[in-house]
PDB file of N, CA and C in Angstrom:
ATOM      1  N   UNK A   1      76.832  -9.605 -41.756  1.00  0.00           N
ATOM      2  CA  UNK A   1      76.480  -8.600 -40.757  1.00  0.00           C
ATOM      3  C   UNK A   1      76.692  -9.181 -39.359  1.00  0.00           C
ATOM      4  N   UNK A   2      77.272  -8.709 -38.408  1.00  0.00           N
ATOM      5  CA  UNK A   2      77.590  -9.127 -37.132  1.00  0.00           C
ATOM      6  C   UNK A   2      76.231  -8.614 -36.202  1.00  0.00           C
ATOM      7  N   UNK A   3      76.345  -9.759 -35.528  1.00  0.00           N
ATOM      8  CA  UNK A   3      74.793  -9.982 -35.042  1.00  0.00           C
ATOM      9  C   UNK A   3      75.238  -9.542 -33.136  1.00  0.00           C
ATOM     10  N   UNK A   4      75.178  -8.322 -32.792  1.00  0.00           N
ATOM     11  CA  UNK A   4      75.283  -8.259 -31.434  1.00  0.00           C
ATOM     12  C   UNK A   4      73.982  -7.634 -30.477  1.00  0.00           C
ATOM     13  N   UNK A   5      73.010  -7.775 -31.234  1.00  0.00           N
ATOM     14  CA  UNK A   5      71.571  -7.790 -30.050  1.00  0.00           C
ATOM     15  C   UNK A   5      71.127  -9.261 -30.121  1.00  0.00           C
ATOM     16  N   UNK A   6      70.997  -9.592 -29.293  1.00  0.00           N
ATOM     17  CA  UNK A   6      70.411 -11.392 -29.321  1.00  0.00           C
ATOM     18  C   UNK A   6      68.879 -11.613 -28.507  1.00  0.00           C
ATOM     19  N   UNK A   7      68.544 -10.557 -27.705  1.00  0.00           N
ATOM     20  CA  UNK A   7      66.921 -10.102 -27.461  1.00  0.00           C
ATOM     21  C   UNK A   7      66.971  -9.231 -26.796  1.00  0.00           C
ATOM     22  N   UNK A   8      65.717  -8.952 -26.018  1.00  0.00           N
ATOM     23  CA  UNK A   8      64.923  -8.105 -25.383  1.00  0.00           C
ATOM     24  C   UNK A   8      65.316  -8.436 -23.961  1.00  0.00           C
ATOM     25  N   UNK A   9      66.167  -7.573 -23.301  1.00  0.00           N
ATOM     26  CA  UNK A   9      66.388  -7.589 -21.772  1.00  0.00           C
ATOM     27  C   UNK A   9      65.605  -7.257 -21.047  1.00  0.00           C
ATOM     28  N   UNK A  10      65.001  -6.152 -21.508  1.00  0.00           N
ATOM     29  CA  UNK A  10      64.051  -5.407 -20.201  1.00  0.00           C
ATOM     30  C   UNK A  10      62.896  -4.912 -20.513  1.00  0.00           C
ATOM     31  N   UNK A  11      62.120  -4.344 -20.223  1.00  0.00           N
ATOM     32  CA  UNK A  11      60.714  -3.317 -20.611  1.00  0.00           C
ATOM     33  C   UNK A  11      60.643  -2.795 -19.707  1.00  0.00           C
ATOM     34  N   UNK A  12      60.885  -1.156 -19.727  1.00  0.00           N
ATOM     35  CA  UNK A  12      60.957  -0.169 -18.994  1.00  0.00           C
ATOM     36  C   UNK A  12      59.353   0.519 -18.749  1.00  0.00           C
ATOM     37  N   UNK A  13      59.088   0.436 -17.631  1.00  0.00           N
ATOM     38  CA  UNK A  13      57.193   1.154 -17.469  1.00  0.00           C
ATOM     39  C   UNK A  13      57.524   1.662 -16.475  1.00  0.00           C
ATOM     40  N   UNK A  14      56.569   3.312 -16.801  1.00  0.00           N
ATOM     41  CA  UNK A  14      56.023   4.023 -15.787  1.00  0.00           C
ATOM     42  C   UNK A  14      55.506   3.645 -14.927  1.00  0.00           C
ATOM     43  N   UNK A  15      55.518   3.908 -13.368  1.00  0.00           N
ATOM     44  CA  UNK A  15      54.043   3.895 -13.175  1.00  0.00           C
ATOM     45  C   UNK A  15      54.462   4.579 -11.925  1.00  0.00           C
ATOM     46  N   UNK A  16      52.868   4.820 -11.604  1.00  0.00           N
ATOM     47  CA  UNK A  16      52.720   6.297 -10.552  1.00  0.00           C
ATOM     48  C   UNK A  16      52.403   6.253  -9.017  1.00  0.00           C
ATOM     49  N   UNK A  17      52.435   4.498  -9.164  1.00  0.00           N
ATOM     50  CA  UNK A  17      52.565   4.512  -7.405  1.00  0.00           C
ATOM     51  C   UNK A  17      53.471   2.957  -7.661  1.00  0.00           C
ATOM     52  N   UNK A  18      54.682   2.914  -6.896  1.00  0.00           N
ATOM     53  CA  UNK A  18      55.509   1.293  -7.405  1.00  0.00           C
ATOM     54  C   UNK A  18      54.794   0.585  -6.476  1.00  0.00           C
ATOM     55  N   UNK A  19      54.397   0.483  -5.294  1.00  0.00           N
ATOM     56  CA  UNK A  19      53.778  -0.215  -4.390  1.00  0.00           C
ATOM     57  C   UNK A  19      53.033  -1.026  -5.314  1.00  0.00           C
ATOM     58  N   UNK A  20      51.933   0.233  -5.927  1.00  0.00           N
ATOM     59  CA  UNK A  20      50.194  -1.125  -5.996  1.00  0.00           C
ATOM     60  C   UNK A  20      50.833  -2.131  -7.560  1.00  0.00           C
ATOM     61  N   UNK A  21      52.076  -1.145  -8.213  1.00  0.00           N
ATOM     62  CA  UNK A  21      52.211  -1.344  -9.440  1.00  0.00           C
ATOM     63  C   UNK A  21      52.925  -2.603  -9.173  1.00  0.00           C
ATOM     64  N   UNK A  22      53.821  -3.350  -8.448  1.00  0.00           N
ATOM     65  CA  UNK A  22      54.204  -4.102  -7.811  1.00  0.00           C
ATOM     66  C   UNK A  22      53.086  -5.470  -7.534  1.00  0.00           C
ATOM     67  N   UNK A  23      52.203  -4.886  -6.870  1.00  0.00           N
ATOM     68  CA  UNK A  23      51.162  -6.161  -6.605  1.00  0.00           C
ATOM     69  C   UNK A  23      50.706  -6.372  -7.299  1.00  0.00           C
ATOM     70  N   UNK A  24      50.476  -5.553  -8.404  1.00  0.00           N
ATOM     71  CA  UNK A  24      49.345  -5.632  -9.484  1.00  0.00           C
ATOM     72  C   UNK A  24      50.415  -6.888 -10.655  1.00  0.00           C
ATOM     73  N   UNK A  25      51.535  -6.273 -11.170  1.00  0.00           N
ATOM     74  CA  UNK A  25      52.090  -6.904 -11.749  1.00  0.00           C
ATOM     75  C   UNK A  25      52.320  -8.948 -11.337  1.00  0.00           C
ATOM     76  N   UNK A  26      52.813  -8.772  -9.721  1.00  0.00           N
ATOM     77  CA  UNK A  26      52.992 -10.068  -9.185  1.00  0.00           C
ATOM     78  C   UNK A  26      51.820 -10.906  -9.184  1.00  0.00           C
ATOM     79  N   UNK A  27      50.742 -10.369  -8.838  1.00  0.00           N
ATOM     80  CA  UNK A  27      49.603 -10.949  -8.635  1.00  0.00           C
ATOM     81  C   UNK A  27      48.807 -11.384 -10.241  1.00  0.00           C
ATOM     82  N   UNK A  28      49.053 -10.461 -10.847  1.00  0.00           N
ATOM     83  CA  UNK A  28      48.223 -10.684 -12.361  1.00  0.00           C
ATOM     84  C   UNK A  28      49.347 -11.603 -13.676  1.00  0.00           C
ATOM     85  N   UNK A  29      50.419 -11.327 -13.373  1.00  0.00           N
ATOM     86  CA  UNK A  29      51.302 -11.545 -14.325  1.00  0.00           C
ATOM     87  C   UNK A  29      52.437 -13.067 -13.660  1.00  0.00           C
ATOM     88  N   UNK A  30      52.062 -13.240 -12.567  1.00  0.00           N
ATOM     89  CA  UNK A  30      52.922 -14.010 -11.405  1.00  0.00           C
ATOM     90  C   UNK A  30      54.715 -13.790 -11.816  1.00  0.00           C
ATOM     91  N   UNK A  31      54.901 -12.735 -11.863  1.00  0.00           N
ATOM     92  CA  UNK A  31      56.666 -11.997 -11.891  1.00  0.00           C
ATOM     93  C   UNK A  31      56.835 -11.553 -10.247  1.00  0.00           C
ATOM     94  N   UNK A  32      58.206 -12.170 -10.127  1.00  0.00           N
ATOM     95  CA  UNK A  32      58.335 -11.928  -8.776  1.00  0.00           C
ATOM     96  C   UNK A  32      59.836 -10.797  -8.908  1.00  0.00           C
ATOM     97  N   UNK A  33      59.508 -10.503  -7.275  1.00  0.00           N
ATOM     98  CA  UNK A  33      60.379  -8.597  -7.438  1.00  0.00           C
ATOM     99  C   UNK A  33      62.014  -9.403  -7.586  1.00  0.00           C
ATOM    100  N   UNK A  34      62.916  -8.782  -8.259  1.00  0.00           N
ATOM    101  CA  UNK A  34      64.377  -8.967  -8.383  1.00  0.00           C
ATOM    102  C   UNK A  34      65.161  -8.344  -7.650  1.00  0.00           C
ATOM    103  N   UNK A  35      65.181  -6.918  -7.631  1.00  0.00           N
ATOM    104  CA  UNK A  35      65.462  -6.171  -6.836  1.00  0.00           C
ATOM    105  C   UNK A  35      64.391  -4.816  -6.945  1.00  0.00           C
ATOM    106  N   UNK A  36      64.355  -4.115  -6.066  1.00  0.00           N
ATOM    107  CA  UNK A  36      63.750  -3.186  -5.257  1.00  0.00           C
ATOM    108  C   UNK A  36      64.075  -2.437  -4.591  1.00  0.00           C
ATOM    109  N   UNK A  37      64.004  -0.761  -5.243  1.00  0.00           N
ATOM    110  CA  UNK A  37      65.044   0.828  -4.737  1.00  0.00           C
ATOM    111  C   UNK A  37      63.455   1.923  -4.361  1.00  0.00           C
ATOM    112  N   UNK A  38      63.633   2.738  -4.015  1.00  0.00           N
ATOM    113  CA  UNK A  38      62.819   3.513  -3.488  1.00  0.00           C
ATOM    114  C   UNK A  38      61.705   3.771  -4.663  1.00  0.00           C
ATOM    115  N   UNK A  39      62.602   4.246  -5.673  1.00  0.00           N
ATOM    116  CA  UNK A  39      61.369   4.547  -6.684  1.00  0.00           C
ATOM    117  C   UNK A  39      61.458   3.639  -8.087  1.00  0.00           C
ATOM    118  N   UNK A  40      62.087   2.454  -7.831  1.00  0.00           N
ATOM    119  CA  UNK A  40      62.082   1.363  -8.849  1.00  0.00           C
ATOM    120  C   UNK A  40      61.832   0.266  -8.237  1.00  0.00           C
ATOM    121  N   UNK A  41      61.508  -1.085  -9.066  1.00  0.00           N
ATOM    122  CA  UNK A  41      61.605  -2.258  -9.117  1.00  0.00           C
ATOM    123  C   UNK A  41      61.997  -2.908 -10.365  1.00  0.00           C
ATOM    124  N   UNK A  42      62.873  -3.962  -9.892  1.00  0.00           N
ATOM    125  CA  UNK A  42      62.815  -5.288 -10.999  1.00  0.00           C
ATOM    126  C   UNK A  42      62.487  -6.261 -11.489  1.00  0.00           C
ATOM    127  N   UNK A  43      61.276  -6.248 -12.069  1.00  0.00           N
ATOM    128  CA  UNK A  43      60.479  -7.815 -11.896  1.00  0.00           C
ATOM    129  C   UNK A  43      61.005  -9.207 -12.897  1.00  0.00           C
ATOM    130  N   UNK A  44      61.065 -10.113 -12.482  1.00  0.00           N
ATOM    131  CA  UNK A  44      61.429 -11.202 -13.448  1.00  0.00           C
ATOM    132  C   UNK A  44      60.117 -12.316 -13.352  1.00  0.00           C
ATOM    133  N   UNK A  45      60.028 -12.793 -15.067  1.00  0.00           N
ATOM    134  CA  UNK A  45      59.162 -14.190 -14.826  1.00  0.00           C
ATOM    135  C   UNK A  45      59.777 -15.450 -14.638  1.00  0.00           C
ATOM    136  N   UNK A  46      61.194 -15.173 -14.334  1.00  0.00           N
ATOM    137  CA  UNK A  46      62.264 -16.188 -13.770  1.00  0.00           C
ATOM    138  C   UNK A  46      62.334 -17.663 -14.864  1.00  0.00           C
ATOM    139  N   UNK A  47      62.160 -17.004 -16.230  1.00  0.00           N
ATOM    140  CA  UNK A  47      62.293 -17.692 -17.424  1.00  0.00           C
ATOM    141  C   UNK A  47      63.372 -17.135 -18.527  1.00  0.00           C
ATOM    142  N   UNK A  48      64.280 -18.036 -18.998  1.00  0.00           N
ATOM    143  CA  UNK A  48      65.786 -17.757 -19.614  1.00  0.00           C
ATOM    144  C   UNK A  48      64.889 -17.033 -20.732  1.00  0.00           C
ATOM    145  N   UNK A  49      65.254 -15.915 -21.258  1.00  0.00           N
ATOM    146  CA  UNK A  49      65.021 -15.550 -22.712  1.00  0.00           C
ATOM    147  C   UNK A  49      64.299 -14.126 -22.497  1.00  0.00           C
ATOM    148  N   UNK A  50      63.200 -14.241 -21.630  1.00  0.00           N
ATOM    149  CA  UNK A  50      62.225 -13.520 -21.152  1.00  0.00           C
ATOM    150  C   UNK A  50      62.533 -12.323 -20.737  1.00  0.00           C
ATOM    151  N   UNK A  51      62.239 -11.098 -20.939  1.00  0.00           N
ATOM    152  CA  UNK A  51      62.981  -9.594 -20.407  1.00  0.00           C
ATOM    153  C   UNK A  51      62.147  -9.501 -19.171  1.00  0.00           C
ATOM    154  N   UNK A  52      62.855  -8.630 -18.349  1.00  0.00           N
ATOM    155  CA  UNK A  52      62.251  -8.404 -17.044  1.00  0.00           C
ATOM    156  C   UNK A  52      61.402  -6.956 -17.171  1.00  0.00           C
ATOM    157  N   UNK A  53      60.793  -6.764 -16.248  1.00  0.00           N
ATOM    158  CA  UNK A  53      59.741  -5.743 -16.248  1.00  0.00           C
ATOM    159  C   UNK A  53      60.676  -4.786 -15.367  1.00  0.00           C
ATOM    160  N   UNK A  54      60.885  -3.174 -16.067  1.00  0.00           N
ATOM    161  CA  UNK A  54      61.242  -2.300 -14.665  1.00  0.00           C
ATOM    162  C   UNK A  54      60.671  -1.390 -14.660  1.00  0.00           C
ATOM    163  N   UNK A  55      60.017  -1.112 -13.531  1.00  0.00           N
ATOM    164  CA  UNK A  55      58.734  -0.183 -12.897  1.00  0.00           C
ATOM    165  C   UNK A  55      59.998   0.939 -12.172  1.00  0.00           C
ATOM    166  N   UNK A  56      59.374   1.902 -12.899  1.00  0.00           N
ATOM    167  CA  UNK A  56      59.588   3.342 -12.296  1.00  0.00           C
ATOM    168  C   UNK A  56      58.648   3.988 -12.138  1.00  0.00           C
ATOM    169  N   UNK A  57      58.850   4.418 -11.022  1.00  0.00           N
ATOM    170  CA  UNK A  57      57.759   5.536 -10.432  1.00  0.00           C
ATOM    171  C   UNK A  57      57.945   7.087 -10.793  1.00  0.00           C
ATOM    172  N   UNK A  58      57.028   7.508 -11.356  1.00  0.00           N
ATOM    173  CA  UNK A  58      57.243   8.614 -11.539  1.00  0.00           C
ATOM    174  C   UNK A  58      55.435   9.701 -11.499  1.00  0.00           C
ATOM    175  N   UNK A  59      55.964  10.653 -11.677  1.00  0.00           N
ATOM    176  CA  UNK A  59      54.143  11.819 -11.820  1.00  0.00           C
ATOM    177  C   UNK A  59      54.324  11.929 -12.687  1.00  0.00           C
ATOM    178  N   UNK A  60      54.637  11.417 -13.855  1.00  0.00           N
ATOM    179  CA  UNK A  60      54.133  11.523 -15.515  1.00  0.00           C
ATOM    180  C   UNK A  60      53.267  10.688 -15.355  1.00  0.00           C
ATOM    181  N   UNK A  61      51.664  10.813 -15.952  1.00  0.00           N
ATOM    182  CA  UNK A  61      51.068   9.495 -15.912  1.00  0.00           C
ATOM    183  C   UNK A  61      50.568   9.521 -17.369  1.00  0.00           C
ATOM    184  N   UNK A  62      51.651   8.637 -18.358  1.00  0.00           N
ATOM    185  CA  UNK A  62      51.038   8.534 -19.203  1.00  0.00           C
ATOM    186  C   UNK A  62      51.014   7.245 -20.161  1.00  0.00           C
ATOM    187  N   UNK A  63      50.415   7.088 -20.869  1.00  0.00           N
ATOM    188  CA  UNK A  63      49.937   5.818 -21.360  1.00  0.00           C
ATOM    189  C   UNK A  63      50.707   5.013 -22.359  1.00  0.00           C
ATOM    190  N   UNK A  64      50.815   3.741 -22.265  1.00  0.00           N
ATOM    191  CA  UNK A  64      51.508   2.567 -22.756  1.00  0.00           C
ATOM    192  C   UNK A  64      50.925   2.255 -24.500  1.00  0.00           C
ATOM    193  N   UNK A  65      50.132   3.422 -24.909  1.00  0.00           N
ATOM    194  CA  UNK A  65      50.162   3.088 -26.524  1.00  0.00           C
ATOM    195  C   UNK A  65      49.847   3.909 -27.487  1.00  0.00           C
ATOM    196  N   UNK A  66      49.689   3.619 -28.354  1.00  0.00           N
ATOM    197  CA  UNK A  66      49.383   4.669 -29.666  1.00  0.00           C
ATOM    198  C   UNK A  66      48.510   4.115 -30.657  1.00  0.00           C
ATOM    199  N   UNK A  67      48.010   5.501 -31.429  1.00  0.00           N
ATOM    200  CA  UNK A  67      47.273   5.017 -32.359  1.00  0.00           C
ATOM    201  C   UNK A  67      47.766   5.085 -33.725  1.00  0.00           C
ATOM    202  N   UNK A  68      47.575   4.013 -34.534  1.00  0.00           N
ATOM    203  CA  UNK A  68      47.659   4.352 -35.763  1.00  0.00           C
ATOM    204  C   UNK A  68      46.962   4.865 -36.711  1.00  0.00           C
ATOM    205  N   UNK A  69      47.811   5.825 -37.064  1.00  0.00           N
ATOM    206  CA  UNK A  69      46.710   6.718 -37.923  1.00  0.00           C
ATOM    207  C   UNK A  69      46.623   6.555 -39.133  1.00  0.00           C
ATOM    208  N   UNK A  70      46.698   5.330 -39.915  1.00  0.00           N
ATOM    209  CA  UNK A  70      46.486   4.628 -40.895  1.00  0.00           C
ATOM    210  C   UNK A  70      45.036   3.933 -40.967  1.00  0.00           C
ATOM    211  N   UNK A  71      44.930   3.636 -39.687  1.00  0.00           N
ATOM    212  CA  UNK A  71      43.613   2.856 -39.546  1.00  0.00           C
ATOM    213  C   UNK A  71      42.699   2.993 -38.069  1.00  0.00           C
ATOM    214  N   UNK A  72      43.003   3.981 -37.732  1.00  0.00           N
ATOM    215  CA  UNK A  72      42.515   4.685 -36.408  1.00  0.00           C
ATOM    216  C   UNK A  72      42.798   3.377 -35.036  1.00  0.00           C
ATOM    217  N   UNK A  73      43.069   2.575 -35.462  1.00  0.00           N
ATOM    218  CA  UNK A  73      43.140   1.408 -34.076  1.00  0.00           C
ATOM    219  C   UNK A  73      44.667   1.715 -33.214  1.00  0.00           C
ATOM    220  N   UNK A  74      44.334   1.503 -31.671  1.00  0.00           N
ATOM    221  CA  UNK A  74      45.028   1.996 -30.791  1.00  0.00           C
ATOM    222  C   UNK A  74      45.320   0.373 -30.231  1.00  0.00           C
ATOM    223  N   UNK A  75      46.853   0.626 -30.142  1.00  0.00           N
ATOM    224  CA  UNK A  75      48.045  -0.245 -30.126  1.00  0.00           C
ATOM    225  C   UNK A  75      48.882  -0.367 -28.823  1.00  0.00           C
ATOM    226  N   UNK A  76      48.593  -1.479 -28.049  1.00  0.00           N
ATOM    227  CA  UNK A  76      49.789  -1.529 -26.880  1.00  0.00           C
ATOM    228  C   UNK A  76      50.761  -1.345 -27.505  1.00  0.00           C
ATOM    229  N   UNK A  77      51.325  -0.990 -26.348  1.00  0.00           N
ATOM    230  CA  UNK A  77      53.488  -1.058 -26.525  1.00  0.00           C
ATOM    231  C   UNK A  77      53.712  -2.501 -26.079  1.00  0.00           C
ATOM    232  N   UNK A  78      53.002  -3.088 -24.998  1.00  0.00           N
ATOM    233  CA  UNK A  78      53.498  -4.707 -24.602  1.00  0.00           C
ATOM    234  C   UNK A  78      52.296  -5.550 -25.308  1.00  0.00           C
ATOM    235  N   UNK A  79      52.891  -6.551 -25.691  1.00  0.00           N
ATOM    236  CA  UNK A  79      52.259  -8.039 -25.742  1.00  0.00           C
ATOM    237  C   UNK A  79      52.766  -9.001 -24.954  1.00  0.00           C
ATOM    238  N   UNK A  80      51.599  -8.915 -23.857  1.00  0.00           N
ATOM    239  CA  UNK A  80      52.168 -10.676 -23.468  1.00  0.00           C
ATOM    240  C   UNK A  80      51.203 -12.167 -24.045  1.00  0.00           C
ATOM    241  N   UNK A  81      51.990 -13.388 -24.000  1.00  0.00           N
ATOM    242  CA  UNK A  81      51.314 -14.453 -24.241  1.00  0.00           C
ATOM    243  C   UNK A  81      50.839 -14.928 -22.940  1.00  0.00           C
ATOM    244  N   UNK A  82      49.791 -16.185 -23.598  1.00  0.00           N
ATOM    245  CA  UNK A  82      49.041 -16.733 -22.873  1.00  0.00           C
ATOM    246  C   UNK A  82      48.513 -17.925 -23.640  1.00  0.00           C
ATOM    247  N   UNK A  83      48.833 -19.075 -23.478  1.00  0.00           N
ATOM    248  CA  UNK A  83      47.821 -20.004 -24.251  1.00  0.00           C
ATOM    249  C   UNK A  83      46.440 -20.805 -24.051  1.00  0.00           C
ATOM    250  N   UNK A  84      45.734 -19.652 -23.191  1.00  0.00           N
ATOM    251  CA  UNK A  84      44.628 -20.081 -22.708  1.00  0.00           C
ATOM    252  C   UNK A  84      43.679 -17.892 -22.603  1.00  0.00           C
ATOM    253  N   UNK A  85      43.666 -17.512 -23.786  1.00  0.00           N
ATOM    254  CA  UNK A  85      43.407 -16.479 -23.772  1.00  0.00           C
ATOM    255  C   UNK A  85      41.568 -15.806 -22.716  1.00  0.00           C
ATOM    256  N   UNK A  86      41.069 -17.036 -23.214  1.00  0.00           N
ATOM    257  CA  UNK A  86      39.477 -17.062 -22.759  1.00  0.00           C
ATOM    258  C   UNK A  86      39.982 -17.079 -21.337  1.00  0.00           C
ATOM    259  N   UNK A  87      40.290 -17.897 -20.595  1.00  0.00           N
ATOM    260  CA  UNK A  87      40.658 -18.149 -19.801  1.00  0.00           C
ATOM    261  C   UNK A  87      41.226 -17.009 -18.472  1.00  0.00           C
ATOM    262  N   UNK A  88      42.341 -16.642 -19.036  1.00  0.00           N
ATOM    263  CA  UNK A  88      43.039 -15.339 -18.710  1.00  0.00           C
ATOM    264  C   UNK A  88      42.257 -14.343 -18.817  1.00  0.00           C
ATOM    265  N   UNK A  89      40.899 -14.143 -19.751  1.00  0.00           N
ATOM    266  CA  UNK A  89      40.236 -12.785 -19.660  1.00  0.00           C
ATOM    267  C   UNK A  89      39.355 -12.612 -18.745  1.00  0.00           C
ATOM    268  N   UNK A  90      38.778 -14.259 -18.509  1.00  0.00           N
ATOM    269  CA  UNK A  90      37.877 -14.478 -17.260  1.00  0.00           C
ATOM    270  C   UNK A  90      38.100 -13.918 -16.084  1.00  0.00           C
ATOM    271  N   UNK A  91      39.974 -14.537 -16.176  1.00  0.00           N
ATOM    272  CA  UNK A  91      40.252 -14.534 -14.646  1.00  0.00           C
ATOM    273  C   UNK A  91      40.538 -12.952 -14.241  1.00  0.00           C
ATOM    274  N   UNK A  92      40.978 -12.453 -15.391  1.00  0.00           N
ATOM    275  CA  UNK A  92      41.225 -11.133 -14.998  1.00  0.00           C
ATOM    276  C   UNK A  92      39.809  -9.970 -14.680  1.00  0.00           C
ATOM    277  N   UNK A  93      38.943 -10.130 -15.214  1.00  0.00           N
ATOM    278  CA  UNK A  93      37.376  -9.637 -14.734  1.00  0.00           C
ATOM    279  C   UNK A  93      37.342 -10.437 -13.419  1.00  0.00           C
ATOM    280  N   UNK A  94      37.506 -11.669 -13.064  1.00  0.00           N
ATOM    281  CA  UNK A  94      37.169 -11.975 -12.003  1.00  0.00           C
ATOM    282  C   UNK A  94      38.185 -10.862 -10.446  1.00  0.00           C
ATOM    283  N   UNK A  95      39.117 -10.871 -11.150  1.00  0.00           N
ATOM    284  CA  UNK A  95      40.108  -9.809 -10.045  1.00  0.00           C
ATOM    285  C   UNK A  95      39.776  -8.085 -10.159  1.00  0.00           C
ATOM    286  N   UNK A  96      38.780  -8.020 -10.939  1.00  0.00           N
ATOM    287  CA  UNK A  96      38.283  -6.555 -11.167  1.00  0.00           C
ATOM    288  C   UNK A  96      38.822  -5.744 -11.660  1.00  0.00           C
ATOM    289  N   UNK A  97      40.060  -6.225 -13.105  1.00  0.00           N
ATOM    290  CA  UNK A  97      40.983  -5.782 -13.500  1.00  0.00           C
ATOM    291  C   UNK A  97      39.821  -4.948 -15.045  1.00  0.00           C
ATOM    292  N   UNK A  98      40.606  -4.040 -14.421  1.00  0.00           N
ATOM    293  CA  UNK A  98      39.236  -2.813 -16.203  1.00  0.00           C
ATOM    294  C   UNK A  98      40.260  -3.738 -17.535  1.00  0.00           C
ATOM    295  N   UNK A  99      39.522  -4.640 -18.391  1.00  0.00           N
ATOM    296  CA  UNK A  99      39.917  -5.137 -19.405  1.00  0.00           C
ATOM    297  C   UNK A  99      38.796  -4.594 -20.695  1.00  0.00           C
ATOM    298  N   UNK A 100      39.523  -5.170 -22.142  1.00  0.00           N
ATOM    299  CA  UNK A 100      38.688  -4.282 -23.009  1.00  0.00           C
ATOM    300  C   UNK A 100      37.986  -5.785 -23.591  1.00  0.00           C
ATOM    301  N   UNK A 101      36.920  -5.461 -24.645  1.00  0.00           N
ATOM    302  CA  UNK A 101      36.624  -6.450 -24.885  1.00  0.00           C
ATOM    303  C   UNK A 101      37.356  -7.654 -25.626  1.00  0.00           C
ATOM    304  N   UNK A 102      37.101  -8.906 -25.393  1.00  0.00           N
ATOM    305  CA  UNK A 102      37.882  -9.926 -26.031  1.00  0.00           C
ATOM    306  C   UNK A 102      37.803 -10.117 -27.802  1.00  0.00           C
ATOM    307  N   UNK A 103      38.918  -9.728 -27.970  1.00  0.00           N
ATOM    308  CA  UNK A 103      38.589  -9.706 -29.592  1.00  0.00           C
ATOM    309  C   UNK A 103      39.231 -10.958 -30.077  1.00  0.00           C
ATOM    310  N   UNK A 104      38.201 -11.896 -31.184  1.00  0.00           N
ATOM    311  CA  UNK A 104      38.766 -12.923 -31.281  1.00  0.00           C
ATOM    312  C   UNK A 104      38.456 -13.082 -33.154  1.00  0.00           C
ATOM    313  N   UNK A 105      39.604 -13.149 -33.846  1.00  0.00           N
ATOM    314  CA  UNK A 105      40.152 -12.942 -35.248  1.00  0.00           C
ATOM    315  C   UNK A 105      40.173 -14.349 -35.600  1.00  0.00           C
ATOM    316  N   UNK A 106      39.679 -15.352 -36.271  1.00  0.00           N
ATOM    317  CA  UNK A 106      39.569 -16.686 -36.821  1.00  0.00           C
ATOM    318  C   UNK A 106      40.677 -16.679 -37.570  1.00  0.00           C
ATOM    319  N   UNK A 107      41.299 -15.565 -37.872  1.00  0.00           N
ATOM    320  CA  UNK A 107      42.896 -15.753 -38.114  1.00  0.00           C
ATOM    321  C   UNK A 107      43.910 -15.852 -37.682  1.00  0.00           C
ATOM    322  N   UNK A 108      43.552 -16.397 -36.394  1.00  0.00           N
ATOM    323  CA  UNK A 108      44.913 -16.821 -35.246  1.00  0.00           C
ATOM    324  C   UNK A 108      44.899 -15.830 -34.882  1.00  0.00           C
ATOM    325  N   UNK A 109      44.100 -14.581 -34.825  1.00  0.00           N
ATOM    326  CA  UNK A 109      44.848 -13.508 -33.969  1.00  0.00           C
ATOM    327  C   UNK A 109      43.668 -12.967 -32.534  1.00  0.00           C
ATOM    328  N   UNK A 110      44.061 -13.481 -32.022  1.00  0.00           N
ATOM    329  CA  UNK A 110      43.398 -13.182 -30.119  1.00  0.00           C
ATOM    330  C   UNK A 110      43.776 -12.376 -29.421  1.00  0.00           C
ATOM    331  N   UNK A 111      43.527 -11.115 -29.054  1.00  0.00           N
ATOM    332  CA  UNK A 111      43.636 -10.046 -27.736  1.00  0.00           C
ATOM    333  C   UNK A 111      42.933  -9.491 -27.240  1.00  0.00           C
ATOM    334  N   UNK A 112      43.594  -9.153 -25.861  1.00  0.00           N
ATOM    335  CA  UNK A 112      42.860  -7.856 -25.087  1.00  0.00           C
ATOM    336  C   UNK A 112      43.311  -7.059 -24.477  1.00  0.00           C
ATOM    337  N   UNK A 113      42.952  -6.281 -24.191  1.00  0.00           N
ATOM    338  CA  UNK A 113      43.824  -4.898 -23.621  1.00  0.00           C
ATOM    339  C   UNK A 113      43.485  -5.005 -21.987  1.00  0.00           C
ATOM    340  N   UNK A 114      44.157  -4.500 -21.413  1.00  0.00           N
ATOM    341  CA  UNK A 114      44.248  -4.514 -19.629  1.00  0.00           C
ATOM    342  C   UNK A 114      45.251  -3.323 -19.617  1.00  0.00           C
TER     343      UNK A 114
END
């Protein structure tokens, strides 16, 4: 089988004002802007492999996940890493960011929603 996707370039997100969506991203995620059009941006974490973030602005305001209705639990569309999860949840309550609670799985599995 000929192999011509080799990863993930981009992740395309709404959002409904690019300004704050912009600071919010740089400031919480440290991705800096690539390029920048009236009602887009391009963010990169300026790491080889890594897809860039592109923020469109738009008045749809609607939400980044779903539920499964197999087991009623509601599912981002993004995962990002972090290898200091406690850490990162702190800091993000400390910036007054609405996060959900820290769920922590003794089966290697650690998240939270923001």
């Amino acid at each position: 089988m000929t192999k011509f996707i080799t990863h993930i370039a981009t992740i395309e997100i709404p959002v409904t004002n690019l300004k704050n969506a912009i600071n919010f991203y740089s400031e919480i995620l440290g991705v800096k802007t690539h390029s920048l059009a009236a009602q887009s941006a391009m963010l990169t974490f300026s790491t080889k492999g890594v897809p860039t973030l592109y923020l469109v602005q738009t008045e749809e305001n609607v939400s980044l996940s779903f539920k499964n209705t197999n087991n009623d639990v509601v599912h981002s569309i993004i995962d990002f890493y972090t290898p200091d999860l406690k850490g990162f949840y702190n800091w993000l309550k400390e910036k007054n960011v609405e996060v959900a609670t820290l769920n922590i799985n003794h089966d290697s599995l650690w998240r939270i929603q923001f």
